[in-house]
Protein backbone atom coordinates (compact mmCIF):
# COMPACT_ATOMS: atom_id res chain seq x y z
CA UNK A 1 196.50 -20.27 208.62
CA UNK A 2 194.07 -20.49 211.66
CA UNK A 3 191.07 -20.86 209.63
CA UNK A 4 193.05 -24.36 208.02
CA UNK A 5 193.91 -25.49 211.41
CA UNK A 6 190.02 -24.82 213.13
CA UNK A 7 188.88 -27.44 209.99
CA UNK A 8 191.60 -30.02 210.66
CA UNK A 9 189.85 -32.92 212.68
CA UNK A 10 192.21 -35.65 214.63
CA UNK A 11 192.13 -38.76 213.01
CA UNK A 12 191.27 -40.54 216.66
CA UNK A 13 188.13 -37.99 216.87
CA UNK A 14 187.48 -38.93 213.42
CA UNK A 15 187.39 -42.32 213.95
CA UNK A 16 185.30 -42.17 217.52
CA UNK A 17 182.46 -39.96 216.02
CA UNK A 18 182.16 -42.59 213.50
CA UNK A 19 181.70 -45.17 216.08
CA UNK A 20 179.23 -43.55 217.95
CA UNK A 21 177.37 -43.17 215.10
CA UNK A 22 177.49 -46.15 214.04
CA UNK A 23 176.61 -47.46 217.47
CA UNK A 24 173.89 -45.52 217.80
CA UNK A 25 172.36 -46.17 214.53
CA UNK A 26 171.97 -49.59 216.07
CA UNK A 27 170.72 -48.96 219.28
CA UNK A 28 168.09 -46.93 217.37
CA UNK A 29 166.67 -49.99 216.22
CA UNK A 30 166.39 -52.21 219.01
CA UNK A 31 163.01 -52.43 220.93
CA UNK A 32 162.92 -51.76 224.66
CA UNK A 33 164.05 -54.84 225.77
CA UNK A 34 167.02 -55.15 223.69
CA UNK A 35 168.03 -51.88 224.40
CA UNK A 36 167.67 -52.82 228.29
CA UNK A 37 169.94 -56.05 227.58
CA UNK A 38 172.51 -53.73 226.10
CA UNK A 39 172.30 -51.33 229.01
CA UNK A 40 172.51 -54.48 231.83
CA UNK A 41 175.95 -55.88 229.34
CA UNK A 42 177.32 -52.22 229.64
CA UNK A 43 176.66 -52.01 233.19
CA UNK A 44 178.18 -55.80 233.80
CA UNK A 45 181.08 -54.81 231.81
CA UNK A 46 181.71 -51.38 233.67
CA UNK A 47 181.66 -53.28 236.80
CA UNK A 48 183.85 -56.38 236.32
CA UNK A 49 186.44 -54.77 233.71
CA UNK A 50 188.96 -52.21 233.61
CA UNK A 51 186.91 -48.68 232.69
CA UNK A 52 188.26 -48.17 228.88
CA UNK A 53 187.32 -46.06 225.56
CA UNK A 54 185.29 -48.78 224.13
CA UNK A 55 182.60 -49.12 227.37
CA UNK A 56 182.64 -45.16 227.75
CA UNK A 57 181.77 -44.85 224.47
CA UNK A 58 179.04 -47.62 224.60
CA UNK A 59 178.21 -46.97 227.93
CA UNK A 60 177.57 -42.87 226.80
CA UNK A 61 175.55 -44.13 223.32
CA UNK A 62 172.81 -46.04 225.17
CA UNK A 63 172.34 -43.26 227.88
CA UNK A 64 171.77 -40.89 224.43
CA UNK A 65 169.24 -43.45 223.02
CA UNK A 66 167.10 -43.48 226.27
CA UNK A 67 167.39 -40.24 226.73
CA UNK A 68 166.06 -39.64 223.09
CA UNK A 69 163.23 -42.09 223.40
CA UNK A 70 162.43 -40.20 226.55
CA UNK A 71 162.32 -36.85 224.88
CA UNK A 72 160.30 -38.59 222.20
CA UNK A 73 157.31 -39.47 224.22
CA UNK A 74 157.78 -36.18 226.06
CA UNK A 75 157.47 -37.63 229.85
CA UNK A 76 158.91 -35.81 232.80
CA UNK A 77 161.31 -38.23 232.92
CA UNK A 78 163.20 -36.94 230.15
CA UNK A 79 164.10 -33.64 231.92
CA UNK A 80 165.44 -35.86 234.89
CA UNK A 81 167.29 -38.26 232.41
CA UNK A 82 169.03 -35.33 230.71
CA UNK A 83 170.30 -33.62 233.69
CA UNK A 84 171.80 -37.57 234.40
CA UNK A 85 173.11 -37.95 230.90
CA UNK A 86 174.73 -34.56 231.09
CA UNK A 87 176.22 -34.69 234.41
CA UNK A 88 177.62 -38.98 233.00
CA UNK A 89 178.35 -37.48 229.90
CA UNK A 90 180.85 -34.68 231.78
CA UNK A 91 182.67 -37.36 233.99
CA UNK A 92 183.19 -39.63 230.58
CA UNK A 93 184.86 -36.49 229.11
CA UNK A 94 187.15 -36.06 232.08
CA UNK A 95 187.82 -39.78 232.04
CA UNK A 96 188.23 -39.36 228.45
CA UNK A 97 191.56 -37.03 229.27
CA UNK A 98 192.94 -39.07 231.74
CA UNK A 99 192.89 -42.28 229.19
C-alpha cells in the first residue's frame, strides 16, 4: 500500500512541473537580451503586484536559466549564482506553503 501511495503525484504538482517545463523550454531559447527583458518584467511584476504562484514560478525559471547558462560557460560566477538561486529557490518553497 505505501509503495502505491510514494507513486501517486498531486494533480496541482502535476500540473506546476509541467509549467515550469514548459516555461523553461522557452526561456531556453531566448538570447541574452530577451532573457534580461523577461528577468526586468519578473522583477517589475514582483514589485508592483501581489507575490503569487504564477511570478514565483516565473520568477524561480529564469533564475534556473541563468544559472544554467552560467554553468555552461563555466565562469566563477556560476558558483556565486547557485548559492543565490538556492538560497531564492528555499524562500519560494516556504512562500510556496504559506500560499
Amino acid at each position: 500500500m505505501s509503495m502505491i501511495k510514494s507513486n501517486v503525484l498531486k494533480l496541482s504538482d502535476w500540473k506546476e512541473f509541467q509549467e515550469e517545463k514548459s516555461l523553461m523550454k522557452y526561456l531556453r531559447v531566448l538570447n541574452f537580451h530577451d532573457l534580461m527583458t523577461e528577468a526586468e518584467q519578473a522583477l517589475k511584476e514582483l514589485n508592483s503586484n501581489p507575490i503569487n504562484k504564477e511570478i514565483t514560478l516565473k520568477s524561480k525559471s529564469i533564475l534556473k536559466e541563468f544559472s544554467n547558462r552560467l554553468k555552461a560557460d563555466r565562469d566563477g560566477f556560476a558558483g556565486t549564482l547557485s548559492v543565490i538561486s538556492d538560497s531564492i529557490e528555499d524562500k519560494f518553497g516556504k512562500l510556496k506553503e504559506l500560499l
